[in-house]
N, C-alpha and C. Protein backbone atom coordinates (compact mmCIF):
# COMPACT_ATOMS: atom_id res chain seq x y z
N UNK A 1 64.94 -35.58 110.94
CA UNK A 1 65.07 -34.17 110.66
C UNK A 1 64.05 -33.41 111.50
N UNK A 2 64.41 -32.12 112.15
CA UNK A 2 63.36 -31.32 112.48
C UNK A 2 62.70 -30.42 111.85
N UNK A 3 61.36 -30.67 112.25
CA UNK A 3 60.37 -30.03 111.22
C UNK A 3 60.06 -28.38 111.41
N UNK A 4 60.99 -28.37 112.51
CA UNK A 4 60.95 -26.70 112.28
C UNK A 4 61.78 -26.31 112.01
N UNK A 5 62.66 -26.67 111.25
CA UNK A 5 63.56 -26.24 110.55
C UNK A 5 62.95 -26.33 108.86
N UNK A 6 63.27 -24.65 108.57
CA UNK A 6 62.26 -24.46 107.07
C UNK A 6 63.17 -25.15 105.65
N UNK A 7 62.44 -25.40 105.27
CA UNK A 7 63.37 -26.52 104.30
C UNK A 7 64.35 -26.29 103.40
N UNK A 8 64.00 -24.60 102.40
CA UNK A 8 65.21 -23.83 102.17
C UNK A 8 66.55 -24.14 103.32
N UNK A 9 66.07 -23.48 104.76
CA UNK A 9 67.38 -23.98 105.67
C UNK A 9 68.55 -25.03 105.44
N UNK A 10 67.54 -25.82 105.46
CA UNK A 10 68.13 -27.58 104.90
C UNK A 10 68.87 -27.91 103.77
N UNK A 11 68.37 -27.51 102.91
CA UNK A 11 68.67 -27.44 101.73
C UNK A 11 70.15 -26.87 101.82
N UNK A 12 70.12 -25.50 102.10
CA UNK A 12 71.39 -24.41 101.91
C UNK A 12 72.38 -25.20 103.06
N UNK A 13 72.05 -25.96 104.12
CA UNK A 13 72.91 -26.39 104.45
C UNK A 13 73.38 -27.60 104.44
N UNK A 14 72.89 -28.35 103.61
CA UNK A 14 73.48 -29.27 103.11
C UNK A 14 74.60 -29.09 101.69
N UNK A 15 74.41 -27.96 101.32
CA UNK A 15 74.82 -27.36 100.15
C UNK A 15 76.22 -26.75 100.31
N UNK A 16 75.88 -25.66 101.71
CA UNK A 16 77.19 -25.31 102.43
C UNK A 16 77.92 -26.25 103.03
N UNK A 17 77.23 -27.70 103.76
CA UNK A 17 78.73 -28.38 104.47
C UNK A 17 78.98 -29.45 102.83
N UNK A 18 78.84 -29.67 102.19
CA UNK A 18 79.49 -30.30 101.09
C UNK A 18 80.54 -29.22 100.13
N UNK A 19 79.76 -28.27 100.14
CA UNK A 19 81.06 -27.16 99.60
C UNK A 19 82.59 -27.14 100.13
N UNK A 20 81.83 -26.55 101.97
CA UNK A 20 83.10 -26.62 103.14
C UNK A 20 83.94 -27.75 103.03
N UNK A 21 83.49 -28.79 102.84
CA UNK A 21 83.90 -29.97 103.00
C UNK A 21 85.32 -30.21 102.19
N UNK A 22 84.78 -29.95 100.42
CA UNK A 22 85.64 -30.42 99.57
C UNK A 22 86.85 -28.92 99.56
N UNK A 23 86.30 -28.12 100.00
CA UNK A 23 87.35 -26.54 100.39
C UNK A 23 88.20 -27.02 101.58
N UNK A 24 88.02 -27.64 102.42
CA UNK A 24 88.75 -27.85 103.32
C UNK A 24 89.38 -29.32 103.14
N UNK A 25 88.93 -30.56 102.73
CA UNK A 25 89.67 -31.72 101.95
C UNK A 25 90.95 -30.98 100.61
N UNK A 26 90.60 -29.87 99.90
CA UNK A 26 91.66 -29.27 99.49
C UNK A 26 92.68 -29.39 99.84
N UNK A 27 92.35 -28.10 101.20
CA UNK A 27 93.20 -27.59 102.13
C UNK A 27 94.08 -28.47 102.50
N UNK A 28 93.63 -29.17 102.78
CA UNK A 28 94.68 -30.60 104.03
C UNK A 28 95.81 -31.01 103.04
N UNK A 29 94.76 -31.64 101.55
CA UNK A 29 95.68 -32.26 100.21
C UNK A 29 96.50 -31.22 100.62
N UNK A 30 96.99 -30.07 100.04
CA UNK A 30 97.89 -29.26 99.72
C UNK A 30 98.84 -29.13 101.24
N UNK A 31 98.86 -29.52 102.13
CA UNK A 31 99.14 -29.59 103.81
C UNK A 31 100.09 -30.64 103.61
N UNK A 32 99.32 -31.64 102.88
CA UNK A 32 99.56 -32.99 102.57
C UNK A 32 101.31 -33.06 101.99
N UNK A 33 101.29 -31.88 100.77
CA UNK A 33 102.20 -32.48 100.21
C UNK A 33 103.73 -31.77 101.06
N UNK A 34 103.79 -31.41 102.14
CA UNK A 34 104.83 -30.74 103.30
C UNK A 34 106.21 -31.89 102.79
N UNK A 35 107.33 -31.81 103.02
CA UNK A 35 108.15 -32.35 103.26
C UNK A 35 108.45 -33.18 104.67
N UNK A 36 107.98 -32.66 105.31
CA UNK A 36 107.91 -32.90 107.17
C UNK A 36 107.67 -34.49 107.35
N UNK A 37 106.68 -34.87 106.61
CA UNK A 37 106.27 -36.53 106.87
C UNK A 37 105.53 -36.22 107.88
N UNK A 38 104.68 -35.44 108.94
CA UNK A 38 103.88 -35.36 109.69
C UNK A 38 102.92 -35.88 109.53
N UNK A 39 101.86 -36.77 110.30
CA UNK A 39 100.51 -37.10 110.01
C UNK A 39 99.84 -35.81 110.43
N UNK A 40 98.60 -36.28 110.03
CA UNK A 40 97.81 -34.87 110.40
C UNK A 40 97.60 -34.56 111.53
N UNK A 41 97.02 -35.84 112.59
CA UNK A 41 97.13 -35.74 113.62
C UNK A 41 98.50 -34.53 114.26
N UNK A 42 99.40 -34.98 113.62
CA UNK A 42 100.67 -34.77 114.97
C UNK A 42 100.83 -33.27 114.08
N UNK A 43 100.45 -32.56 112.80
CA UNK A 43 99.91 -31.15 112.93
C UNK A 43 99.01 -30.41 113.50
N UNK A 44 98.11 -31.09 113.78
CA UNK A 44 96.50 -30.52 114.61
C UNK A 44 96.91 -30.54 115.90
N UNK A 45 97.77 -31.63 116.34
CA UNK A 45 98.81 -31.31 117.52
C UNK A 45 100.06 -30.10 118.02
N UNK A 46 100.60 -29.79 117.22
CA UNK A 46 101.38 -28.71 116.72
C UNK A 46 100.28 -27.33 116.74
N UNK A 47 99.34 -27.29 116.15
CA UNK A 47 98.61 -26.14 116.07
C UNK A 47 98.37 -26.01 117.77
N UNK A 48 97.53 -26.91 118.25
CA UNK A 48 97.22 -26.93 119.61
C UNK A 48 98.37 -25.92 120.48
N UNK A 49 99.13 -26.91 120.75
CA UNK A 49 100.34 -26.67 121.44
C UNK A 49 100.63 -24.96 120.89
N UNK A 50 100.63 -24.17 120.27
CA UNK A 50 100.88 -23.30 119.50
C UNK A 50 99.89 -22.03 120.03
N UNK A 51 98.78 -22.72 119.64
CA UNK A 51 97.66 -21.71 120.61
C UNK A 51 97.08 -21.75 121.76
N UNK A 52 97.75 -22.60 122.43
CA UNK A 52 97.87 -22.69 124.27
C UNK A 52 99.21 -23.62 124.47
N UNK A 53 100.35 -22.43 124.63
CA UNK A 53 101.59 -22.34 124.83
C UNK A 53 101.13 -23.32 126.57
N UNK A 54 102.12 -24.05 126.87
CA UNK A 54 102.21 -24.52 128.06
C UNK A 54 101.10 -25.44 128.31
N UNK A 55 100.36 -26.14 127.32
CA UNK A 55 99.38 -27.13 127.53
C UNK A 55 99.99 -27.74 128.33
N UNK A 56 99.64 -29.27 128.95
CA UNK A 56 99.50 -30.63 129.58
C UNK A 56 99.61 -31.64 128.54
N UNK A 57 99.98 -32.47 128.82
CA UNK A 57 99.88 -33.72 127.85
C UNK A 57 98.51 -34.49 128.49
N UNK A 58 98.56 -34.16 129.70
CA UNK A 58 97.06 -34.80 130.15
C UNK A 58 95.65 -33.93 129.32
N UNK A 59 95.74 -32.59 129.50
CA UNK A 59 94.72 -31.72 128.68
C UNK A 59 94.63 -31.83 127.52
N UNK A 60 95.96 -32.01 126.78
CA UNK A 60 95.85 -32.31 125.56
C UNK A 60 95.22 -33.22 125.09
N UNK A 61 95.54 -34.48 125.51
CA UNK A 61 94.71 -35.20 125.86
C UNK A 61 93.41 -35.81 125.54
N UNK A 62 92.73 -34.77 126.14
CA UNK A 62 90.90 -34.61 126.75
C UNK A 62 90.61 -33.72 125.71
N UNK A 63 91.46 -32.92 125.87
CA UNK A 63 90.94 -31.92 124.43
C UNK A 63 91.07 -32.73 123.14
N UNK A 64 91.89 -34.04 122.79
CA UNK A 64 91.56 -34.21 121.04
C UNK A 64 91.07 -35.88 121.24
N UNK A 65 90.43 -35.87 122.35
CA UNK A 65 89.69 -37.32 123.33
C UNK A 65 90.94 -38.57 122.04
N UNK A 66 91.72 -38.20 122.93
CA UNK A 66 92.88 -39.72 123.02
C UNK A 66 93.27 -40.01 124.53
N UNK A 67 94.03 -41.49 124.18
CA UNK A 67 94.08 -41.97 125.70
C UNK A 67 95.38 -41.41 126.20
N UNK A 68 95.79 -41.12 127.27
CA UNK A 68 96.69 -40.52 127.74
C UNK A 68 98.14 -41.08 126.97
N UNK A 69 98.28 -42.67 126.94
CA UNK A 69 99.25 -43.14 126.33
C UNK A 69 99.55 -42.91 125.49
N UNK A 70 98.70 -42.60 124.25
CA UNK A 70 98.43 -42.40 122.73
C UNK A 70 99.26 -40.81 122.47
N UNK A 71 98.91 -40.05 123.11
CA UNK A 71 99.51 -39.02 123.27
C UNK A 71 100.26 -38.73 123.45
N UNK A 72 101.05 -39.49 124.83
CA UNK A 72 102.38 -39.50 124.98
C UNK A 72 103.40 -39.84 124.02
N UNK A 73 103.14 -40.81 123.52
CA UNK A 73 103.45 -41.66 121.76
C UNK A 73 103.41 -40.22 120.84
N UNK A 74 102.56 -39.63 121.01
CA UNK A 74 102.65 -38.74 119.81
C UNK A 74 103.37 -37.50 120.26
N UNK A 75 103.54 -36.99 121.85
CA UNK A 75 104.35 -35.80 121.78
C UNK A 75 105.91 -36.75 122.20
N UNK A 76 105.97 -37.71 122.15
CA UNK A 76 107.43 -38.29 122.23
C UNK A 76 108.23 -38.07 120.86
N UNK A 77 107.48 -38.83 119.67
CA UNK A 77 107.83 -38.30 118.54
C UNK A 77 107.61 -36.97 117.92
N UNK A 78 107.42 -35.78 118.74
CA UNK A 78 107.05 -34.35 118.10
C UNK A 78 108.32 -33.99 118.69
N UNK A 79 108.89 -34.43 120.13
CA UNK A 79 109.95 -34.22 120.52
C UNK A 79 110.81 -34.65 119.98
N UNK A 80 111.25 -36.19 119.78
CA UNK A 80 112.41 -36.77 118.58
C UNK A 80 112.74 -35.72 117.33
N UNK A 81 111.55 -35.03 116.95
CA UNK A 81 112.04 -34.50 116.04
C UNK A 81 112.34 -32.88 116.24
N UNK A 82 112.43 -32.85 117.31
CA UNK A 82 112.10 -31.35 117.97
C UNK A 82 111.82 -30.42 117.49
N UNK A 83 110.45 -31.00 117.51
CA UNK A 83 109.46 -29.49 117.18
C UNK A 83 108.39 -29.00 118.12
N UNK A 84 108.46 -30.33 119.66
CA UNK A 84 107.77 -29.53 120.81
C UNK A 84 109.20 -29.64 121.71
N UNK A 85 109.28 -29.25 122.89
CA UNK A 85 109.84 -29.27 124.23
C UNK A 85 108.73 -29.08 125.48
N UNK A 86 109.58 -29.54 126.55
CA UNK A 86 108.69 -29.54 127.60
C UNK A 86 109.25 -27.96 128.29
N UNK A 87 108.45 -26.96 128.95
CA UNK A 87 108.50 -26.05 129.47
C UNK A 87 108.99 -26.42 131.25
N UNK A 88 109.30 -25.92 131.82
CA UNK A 88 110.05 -26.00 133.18
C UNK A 88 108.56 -26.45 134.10
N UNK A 89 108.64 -27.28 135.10
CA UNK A 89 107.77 -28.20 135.45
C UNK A 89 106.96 -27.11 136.44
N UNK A 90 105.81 -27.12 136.26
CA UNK A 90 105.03 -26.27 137.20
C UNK A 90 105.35 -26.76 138.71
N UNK A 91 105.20 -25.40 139.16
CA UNK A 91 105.41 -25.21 140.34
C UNK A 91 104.78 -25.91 141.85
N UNK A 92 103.68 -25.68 141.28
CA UNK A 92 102.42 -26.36 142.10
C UNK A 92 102.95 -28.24 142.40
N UNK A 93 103.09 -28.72 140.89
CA UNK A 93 102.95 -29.79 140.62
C UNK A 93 104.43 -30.28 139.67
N UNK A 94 105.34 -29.96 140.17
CA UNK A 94 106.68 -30.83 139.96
C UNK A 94 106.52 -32.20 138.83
N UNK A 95 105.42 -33.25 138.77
CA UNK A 95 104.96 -33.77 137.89
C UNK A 95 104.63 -33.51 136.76
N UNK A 96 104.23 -32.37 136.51
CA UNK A 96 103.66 -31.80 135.10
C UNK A 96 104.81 -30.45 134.24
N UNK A 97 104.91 -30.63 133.05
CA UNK A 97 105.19 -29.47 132.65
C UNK A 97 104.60 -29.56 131.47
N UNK A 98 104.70 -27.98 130.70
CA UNK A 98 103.70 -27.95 129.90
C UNK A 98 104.49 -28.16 128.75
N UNK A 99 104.02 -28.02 127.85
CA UNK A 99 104.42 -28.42 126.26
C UNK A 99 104.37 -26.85 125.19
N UNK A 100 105.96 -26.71 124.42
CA UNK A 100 105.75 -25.08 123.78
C UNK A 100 106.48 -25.99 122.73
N UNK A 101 106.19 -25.08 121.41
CA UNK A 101 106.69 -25.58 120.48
C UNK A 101 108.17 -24.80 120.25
N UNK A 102 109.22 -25.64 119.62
CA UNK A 102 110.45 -24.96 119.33
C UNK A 102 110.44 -24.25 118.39
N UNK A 103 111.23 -23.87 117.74
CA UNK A 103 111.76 -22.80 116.80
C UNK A 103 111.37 -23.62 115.49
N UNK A 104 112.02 -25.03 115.61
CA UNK A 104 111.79 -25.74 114.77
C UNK A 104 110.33 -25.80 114.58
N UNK A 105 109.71 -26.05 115.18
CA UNK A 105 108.30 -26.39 115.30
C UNK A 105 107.37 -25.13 114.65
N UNK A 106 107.82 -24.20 115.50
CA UNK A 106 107.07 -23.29 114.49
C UNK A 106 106.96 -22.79 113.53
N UNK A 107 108.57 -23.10 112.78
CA UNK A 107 108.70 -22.75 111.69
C UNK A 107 108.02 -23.35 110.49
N UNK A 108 107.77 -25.01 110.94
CA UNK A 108 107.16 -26.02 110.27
C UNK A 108 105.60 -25.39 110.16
N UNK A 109 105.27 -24.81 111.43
CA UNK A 109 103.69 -24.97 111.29
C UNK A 109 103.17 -23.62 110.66
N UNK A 110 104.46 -22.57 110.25
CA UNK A 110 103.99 -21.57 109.49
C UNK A 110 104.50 -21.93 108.15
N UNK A 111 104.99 -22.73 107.62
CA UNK A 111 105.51 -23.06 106.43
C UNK A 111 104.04 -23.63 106.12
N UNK A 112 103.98 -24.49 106.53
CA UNK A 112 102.66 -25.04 106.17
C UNK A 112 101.61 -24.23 106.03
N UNK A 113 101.38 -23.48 106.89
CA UNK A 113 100.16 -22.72 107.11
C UNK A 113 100.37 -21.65 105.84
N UNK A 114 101.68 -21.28 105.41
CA UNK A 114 101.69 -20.38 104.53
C UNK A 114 101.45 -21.47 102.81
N UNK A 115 101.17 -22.46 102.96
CA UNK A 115 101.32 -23.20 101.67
C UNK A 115 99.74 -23.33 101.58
N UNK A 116 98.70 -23.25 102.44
CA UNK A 116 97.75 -24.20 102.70
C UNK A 116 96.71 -22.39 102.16
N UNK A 117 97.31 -20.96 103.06
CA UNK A 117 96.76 -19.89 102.68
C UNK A 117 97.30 -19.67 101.39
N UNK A 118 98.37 -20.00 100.75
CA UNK A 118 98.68 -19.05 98.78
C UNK A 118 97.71 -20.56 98.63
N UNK A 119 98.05 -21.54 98.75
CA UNK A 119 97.13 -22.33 97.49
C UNK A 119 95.59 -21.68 97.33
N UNK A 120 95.12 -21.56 98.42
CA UNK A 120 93.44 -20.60 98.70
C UNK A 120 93.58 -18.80 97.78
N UNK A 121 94.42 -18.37 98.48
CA UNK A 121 94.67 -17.21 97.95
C UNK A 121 94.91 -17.57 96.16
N UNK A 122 95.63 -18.12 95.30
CA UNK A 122 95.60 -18.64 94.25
C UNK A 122 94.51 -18.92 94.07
N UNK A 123 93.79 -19.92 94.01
CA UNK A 123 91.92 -20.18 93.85
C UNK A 123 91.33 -18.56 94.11
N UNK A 124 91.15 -18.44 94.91
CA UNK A 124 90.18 -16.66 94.98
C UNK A 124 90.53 -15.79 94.20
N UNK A 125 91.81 -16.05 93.78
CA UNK A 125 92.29 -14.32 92.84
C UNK A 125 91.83 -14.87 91.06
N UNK A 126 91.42 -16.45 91.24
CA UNK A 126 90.36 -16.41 89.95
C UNK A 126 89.28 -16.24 90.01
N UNK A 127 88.47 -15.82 90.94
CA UNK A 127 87.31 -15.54 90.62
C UNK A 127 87.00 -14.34 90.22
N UNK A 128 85.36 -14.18 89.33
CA UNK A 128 85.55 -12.90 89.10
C UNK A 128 85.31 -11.76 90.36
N UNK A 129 85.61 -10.61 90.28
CA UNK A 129 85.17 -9.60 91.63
C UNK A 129 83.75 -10.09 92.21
N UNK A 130 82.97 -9.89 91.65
CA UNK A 130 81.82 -10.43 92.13
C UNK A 130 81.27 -11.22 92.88
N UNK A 131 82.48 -12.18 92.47
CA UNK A 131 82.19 -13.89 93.45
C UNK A 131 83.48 -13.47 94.76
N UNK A 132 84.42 -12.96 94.74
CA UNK A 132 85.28 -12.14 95.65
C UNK A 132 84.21 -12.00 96.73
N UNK A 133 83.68 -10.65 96.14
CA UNK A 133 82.53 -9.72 96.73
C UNK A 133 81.74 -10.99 97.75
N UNK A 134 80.99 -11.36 97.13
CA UNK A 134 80.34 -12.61 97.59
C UNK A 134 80.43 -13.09 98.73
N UNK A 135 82.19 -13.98 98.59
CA UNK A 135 82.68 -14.49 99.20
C UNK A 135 83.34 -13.83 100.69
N UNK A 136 82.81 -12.06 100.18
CA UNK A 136 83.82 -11.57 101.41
C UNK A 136 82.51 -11.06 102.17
N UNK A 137 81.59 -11.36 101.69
CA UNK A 137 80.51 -10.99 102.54
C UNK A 137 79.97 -12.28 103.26
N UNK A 138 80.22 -13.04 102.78
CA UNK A 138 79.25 -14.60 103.41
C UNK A 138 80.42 -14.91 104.65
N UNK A 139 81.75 -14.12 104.40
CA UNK A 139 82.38 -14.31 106.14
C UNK A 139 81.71 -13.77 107.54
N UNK A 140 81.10 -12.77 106.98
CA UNK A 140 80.67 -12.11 108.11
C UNK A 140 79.38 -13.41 108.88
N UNK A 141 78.80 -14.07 108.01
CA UNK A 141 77.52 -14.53 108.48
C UNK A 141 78.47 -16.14 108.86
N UNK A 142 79.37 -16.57 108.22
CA UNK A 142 79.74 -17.99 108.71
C UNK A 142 80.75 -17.54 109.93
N UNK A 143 81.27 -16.47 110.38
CA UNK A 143 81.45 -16.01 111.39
C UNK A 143 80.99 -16.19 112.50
N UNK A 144 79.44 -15.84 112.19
CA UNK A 144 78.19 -15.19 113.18
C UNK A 144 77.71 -17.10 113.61
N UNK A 145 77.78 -17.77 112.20
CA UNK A 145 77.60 -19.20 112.64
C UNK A 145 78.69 -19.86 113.41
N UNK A 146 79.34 -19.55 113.57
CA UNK A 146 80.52 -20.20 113.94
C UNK A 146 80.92 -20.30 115.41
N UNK A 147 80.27 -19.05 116.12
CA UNK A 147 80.07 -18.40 117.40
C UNK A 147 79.26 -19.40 118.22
């Protein structure tokens, strides 16, 4: 541990990533119970692909450090079930095209995403205002951490 780090610090953050932790182990459970049969992986894949339309399967890759093969394996079966496609092969490089998710695909990854925000939204609308309050202020600073 570093000793310049003041021990309150420590404390509160060990406090905050065990909180985060079991808030976001929630999250997934409730992800979990999808109809889709997706592993998580091949959703965290889906998200990707989603928020950089036209990835690489090579970038992709490097970005979730798997081996190129492994990947291929996993956008082969995202395709079987078509919920990615390959985009028209770049220009430059005739070898590569990028990866967009289908219709199908996205529909899956907002279904989900909408099951994963009401279950959260459900939990918050019991608390009292106060802890709301709280909670809508401590975004601004796990924000600021997050940066």
């Amino acid at each position: 541990m570093n000793s310049n780090i003041p021990q309150h610090a420590v404390e509160l953050a060990d406090e905050l990533r065990v909180a985060l932790h079991h808030v976001f182990r929630r999250i997934r459970q409730e992800g979990d119970n999808d109809p889709s049969g997706l592993t998580l992986q091949q959703k965290m894949l889906l998200s990707t692909i989603q928020q950089q339309p036209g990835i690489g399967v090579a970038e992709l890759a490097r970005q979730e450090k798997l081996r190129g093969p492994t990947m291929s394996g996993h956008i082969k079966a995202l395709e079987a079930l078509k919920l990615v496609k390959r985009d028209a092969p770049d220009p430059d490089d005739k070898r590569r095209s990028g990866l967009l998710l289908t219709g199908h695909g996205t529909a899956l990854l907002e279904d989900l995403r909408s099951r994963r925000r009401d279950w959260l939204a459900r939990r918050l609308a019991q608390l009292p205002p106060e802890g709301a309050a709280a909670l809508r202020n401590a975004i601004t600073y796990l924000n600021e951490i997050g940066e």
